[in-house]
Protein backbone atom coordinates (compact mmCIF):
# COMPACT_ATOMS: atom_id res chain seq x y z
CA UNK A 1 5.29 -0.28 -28.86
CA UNK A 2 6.00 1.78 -26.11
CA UNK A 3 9.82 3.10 -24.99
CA UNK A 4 10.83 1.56 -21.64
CA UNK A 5 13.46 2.97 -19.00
CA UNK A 6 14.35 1.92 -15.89
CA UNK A 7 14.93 4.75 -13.23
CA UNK A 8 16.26 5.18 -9.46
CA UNK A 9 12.88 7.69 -9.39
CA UNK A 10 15.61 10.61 -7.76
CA UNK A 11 15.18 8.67 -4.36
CA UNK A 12 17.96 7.96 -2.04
CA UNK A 13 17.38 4.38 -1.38
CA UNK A 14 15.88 1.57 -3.05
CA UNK A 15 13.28 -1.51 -2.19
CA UNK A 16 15.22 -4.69 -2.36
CA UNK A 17 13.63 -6.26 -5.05
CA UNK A 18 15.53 -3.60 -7.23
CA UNK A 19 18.44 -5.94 -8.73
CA UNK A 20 20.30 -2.75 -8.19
CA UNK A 21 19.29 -1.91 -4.70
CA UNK A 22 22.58 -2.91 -2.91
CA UNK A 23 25.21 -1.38 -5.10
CA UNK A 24 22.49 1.96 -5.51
CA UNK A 25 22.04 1.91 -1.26
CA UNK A 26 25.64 1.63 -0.36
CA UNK A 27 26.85 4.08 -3.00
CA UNK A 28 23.95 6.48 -3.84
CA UNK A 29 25.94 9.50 -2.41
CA UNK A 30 29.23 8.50 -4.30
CA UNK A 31 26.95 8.40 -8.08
CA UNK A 32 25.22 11.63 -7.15
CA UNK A 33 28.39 13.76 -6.35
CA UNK A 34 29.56 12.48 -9.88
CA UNK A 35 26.52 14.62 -11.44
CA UNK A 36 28.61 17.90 -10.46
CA UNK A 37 31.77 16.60 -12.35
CA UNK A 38 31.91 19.08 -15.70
CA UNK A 39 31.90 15.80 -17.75
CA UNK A 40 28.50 14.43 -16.94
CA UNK A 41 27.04 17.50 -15.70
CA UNK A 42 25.49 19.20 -19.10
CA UNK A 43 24.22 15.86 -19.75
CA UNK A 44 22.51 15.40 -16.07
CA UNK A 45 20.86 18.72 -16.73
CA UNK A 46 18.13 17.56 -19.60
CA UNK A 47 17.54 14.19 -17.55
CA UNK A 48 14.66 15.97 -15.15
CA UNK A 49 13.20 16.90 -18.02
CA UNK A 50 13.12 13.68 -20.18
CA UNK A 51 12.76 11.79 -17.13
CA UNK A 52 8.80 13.23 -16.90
CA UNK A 53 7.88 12.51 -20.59
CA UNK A 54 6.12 9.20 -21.36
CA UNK A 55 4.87 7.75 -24.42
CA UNK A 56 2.58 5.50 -22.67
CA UNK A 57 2.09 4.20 -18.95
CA UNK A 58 -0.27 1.78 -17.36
CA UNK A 59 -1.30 3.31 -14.25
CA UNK A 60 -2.58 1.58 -10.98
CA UNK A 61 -5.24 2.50 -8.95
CA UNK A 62 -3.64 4.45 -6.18
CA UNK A 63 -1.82 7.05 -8.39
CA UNK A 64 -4.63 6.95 -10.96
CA UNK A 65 -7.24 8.06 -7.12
CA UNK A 66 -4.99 10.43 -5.83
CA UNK A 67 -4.55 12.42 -9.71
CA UNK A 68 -7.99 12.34 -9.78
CA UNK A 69 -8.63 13.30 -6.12
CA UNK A 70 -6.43 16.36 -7.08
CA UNK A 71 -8.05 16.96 -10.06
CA UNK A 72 -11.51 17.69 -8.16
CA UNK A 73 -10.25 19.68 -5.12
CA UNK A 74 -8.46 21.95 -7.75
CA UNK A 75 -11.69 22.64 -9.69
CA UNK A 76 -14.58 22.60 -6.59
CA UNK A 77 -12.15 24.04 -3.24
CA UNK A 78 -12.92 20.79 -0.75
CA UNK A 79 -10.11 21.44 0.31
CA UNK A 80 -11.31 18.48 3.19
CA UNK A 81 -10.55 16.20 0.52
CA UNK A 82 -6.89 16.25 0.31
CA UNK A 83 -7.07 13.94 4.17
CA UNK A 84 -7.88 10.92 2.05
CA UNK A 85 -4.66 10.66 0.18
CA UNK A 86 -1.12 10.57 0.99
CA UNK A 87 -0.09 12.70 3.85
CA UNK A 88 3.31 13.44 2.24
CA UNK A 89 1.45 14.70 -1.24
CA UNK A 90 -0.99 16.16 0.89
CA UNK A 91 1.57 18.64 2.80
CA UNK A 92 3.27 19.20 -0.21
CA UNK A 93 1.93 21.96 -2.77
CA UNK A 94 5.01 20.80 -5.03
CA UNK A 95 3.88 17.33 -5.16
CA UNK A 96 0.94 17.79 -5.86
CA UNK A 97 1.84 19.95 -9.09
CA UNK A 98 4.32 17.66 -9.76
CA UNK A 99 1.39 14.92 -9.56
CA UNK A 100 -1.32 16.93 -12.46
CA UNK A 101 1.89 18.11 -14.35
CA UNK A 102 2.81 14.24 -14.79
CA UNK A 103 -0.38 13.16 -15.49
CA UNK A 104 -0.32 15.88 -18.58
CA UNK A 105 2.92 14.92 -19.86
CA UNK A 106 1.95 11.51 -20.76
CA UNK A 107 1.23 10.66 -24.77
CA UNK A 108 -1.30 7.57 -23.78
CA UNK A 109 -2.44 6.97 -20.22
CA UNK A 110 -3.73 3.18 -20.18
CA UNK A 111 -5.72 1.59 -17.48
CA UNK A 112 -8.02 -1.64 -17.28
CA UNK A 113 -11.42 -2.12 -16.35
CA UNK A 114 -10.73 -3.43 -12.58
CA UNK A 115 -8.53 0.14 -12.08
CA UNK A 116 -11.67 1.88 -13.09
CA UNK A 117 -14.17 -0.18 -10.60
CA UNK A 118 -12.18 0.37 -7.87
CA UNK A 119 -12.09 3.98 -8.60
CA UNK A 120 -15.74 3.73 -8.39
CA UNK A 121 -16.00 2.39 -5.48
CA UNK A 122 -13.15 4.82 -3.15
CA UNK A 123 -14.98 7.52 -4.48
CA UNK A 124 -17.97 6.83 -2.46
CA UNK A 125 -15.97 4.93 0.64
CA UNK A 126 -12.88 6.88 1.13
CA UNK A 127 -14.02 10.28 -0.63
CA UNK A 128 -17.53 9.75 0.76
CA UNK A 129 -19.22 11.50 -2.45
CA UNK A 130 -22.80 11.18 -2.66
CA UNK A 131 -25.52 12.18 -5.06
CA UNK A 132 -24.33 15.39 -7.48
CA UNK A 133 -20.69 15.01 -5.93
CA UNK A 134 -19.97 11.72 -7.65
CA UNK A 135 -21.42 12.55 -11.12
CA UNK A 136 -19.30 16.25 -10.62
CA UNK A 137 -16.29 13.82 -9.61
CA UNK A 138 -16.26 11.94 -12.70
CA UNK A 139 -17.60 14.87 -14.96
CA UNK A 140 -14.46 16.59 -13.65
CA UNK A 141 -12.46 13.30 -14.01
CA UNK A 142 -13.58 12.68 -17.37
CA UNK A 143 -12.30 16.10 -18.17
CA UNK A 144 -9.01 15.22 -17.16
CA UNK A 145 -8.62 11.63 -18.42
CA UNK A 146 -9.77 12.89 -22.33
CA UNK A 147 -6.86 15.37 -22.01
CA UNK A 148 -4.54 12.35 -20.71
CA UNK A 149 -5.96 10.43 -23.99
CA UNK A 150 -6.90 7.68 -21.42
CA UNK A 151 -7.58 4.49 -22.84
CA UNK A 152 -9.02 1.99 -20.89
CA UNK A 153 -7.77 -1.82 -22.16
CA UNK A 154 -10.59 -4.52 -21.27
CA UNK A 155 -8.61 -7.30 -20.92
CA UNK A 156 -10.09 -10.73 -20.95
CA UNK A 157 -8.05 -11.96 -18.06
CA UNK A 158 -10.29 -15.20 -17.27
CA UNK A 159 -9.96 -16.40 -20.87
CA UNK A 160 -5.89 -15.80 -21.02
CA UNK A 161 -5.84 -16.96 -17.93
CA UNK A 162 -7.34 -20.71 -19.06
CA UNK A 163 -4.99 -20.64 -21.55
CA UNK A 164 -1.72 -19.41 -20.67
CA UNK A 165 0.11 -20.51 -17.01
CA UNK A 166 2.03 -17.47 -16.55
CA UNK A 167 -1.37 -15.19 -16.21
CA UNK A 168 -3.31 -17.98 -14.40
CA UNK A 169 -0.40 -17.75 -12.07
CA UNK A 170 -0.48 -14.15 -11.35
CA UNK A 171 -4.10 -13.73 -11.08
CA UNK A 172 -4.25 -16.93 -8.33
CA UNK A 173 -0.99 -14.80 -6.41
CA UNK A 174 -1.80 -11.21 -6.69
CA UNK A 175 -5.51 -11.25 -7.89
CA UNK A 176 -7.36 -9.84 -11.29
CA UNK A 177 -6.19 -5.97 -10.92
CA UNK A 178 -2.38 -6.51 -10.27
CA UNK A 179 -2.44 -8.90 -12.90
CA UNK A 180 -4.17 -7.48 -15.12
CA UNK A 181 -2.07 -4.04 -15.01
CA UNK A 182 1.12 -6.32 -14.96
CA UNK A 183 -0.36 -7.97 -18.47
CA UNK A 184 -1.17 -4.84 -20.28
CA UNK A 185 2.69 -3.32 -19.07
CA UNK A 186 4.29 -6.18 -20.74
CA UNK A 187 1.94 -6.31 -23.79
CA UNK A 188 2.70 -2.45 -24.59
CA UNK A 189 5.93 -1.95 -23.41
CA UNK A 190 4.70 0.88 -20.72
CA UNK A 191 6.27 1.98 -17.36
CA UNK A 192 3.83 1.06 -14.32
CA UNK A 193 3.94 3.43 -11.66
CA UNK A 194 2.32 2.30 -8.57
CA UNK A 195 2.22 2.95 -4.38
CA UNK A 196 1.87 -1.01 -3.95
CA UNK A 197 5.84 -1.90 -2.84
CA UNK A 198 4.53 -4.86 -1.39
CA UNK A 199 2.68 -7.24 -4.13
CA UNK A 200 2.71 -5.71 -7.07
CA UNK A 201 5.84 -3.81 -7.46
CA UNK A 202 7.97 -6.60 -6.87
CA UNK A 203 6.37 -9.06 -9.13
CA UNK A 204 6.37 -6.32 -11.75
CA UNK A 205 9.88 -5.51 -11.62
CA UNK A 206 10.39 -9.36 -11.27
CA UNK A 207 9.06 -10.08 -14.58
CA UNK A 208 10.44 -7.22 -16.79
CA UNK A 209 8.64 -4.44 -16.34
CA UNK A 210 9.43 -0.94 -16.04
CA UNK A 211 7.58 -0.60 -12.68
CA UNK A 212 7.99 2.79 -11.22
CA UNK A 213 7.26 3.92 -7.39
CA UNK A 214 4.79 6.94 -7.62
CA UNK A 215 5.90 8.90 -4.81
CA UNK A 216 9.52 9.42 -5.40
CA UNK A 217 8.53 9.98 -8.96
CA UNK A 218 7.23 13.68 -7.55
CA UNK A 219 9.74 14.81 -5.65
């Protein structure tokens, strides 16, 4: 089983589904001038560091394209590339680091068999790879994912989902991918980072799990 933490992801606000969003909004300033007080400050100084290690995390499909859109510009130069993901990552050479470095420091990366099909299809219809592109895309990906120790979980969502309400419920609300990257969080015990703050993040966070915005996870 997996370690779970829950996290304010270094941001200075907080979506409302957060049960901590209101105190965290009104005060965030107040908690963060704290971190200079000589009581809490040696301890605030290792918490960058632990914050980036992972035993395991279930990752969604946008984080999981743009690491791997990253990934290939850094090993072929399209440097065109870098217009089909975010526009904050993509302005920021930090970020970016911050995005392969995370993607590194993870023990075991877990995904499920929907993350992986729509991976397969952006990288034709938003990277626009053709021929010898997409087999040097996923060569390159491959690559990356056997150092992450990736292990892709084929969940049998239809069968759970006969026999158990709470699945057949989340696949009718937020469809087969969501729910099945909600399922495999709460089986293992792994944080869920995702860019989806309006359907899956909440109903993740809603029903235990660590659930993680990407972005702010960079910065």
């Amino acid at each position: 089983m997996c370690s779970r933490s829950r996290s304010v992801n270094n941001t200075g606000s907080l979506p409302a589904y957060y049960p901590i969003s209101p105190l965290w909004n009104r005060h965030h300033e107040e908690f963060i001038s704290v971190r200079a007080e000589p009581e809490v400050r040696d301890g605030f100084v290792v918490s960058p560091r632990m914050s980036t290690e992972f035993d395991c995390v279930v990752i969604d499909t946008g984080p999981l394209f743009t690491i791997l859109t990253l990934n290939y510009v850094r090993r072929t130069k399209r440097q065109s590339l870098l217009q089909k993901i975010d526009e904050e990552i993509r302005r920021s050479f930090s970020m970016q680091d911050a995005c392969l470095q995370l993607s590194q420091s993870i023990r075991s990366l877990l995904s499920t068999s929907h993350v992986i099909g729509e991976i397969q299809g952006l990288q034709t219809s938003r990277l626009g790879l053709k021929g010898e592109d997409v087999q040097g895309f996923w060569l390159a990906s491959m690559e990356l994912l056997a150092l992450s120790k990736l292990d892709k979980r084929l969940l049998r969502l239809i069968e759970d989902g006969f026999q158990r309400e709470d699945v057949r419920h989340n696949i009718s609300q937020i469809g087969p991918t969501d729910a099945g990257l909600i399922e495999l969080a709460l089986r293992e015990g792994c944080m869920l980072p995702t860019d989806d703050q309006r359907t899956l993040a909440p109903l993740a966070y809603q029903l235990g799990v660590d659930c993680r915005i990407f972005k702010p996870m960079l910065r």
